[in-house]
Protein backbone atom coordinates (compact mmCIF):
# COMPACT_ATOMS: atom_id res chain seq x y z
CA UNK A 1 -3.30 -36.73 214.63
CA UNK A 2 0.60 -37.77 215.37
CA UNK A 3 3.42 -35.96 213.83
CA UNK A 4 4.02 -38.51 210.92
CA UNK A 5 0.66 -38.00 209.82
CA UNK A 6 0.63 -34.44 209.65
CA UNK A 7 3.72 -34.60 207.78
CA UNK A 8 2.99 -37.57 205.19
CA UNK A 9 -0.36 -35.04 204.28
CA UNK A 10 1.77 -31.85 204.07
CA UNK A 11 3.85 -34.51 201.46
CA UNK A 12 0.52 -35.05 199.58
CA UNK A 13 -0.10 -31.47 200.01
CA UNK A 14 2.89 -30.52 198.24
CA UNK A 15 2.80 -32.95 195.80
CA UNK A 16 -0.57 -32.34 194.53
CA UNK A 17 0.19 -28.72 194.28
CA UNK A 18 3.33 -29.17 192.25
CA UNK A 19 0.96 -31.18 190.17
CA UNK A 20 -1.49 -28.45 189.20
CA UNK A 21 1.18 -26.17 188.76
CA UNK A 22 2.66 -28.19 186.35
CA UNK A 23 -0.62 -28.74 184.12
CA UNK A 24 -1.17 -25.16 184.39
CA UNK A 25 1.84 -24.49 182.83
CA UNK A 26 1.92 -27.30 180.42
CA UNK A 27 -1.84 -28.19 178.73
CA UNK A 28 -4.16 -25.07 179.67
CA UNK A 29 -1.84 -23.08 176.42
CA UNK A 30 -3.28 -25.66 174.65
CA UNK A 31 -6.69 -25.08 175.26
CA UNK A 32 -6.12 -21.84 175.35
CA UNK A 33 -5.12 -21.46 171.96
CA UNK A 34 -7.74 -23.91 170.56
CA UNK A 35 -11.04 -22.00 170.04
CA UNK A 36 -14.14 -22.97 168.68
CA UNK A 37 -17.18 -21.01 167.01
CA UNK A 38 -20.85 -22.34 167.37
CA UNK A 39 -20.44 -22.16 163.22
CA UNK A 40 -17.53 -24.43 163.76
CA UNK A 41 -19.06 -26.70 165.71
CA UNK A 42 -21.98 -27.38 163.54
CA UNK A 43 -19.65 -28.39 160.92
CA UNK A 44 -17.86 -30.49 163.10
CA UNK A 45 -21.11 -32.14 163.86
CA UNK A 46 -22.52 -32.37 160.81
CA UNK A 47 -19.48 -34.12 159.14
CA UNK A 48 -19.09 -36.32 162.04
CA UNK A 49 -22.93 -37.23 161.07
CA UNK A 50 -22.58 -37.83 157.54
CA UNK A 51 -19.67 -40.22 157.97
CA UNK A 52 -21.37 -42.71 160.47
CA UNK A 53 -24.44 -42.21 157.75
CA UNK A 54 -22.19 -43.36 155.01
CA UNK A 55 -19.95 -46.15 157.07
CA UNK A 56 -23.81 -47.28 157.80
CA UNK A 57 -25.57 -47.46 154.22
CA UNK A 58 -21.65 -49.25 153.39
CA UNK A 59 -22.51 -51.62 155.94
CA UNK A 60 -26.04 -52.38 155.69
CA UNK A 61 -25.30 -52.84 151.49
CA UNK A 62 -23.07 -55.18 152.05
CA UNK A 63 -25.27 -57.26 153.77
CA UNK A 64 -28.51 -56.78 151.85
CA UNK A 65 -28.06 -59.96 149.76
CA UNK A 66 -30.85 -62.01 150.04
CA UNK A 67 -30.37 -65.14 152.12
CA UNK A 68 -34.15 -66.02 151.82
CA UNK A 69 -37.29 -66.22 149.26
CA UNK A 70 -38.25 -62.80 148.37
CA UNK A 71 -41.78 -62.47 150.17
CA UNK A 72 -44.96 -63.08 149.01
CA UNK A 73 -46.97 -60.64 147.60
CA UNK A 74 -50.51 -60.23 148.05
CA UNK A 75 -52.91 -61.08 145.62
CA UNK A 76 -56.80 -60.68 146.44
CA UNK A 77 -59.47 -62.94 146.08
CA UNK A 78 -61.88 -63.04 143.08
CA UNK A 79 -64.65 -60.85 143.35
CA UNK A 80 -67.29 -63.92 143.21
CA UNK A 81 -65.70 -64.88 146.61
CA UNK A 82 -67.98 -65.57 149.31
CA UNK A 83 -67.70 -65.48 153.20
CA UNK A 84 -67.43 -69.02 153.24
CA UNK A 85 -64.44 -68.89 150.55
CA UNK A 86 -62.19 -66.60 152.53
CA UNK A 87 -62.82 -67.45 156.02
CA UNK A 88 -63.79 -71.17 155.71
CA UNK A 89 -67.36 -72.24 157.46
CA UNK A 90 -69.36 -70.19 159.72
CA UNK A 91 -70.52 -71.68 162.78
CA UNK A 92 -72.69 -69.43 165.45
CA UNK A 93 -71.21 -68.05 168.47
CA UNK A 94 -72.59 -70.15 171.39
CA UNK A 95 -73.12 -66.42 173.34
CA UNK A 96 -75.21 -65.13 170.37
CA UNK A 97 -77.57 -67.31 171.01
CA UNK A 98 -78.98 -66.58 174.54
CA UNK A 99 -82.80 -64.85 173.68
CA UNK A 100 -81.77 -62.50 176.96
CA UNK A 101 -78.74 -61.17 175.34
CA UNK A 102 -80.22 -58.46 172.67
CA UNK A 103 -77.17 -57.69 170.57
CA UNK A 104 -77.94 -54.78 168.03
């Protein structure tokens, strides 16, 4: 490597060192002042938690007007339904019918 090289990375060099002195001096107080329990945490958490919960049941009631019919509800047949009733005519498999096919 040439001369200007060598000196243009001794620049970065220097720069980048001035750099990290200067956030050592100026944001690592900050964190170092700043401490957090496992106790704290959990509360942190947990509150965090129970405000997406409640921004979510806000949202999702806002919404929950009906733009549809209500669905149907189920209602069973009679009990003097037959086969035929519920599932219309019943015509014979044509596979059930082969005599070499004993189905049991």
């Amino acid at each position: 490597m040439d001369d200007e090289t060598n000196q243009l990375l001794r620049q970065l060099i220097d720069a980048q060192k001035e750099q990290t002195e200067l956030l050592r001096k100026n944001l690592l107080p900050l964190w170092t002042r700043i401490r957090f329990s496992l106790l704290g945490l959990f509360v942190l958490m947990t509150l965090v938690a129970v405000g997406i919960g409640i921004t979510a049941f806000a949202i999702r009631s806002l919404n929950s007007a009906p733009t549809t019919a209500p669905p149907m509800l189920y209602t069973p047949p009679p009990p003097s339904a037959t086969e035929e009733d519920l599932f219309g005519p019943v015509t014979p498999s044509p596979f059930t019918e082969d005599p070499d096919i004993d189905i049991p």
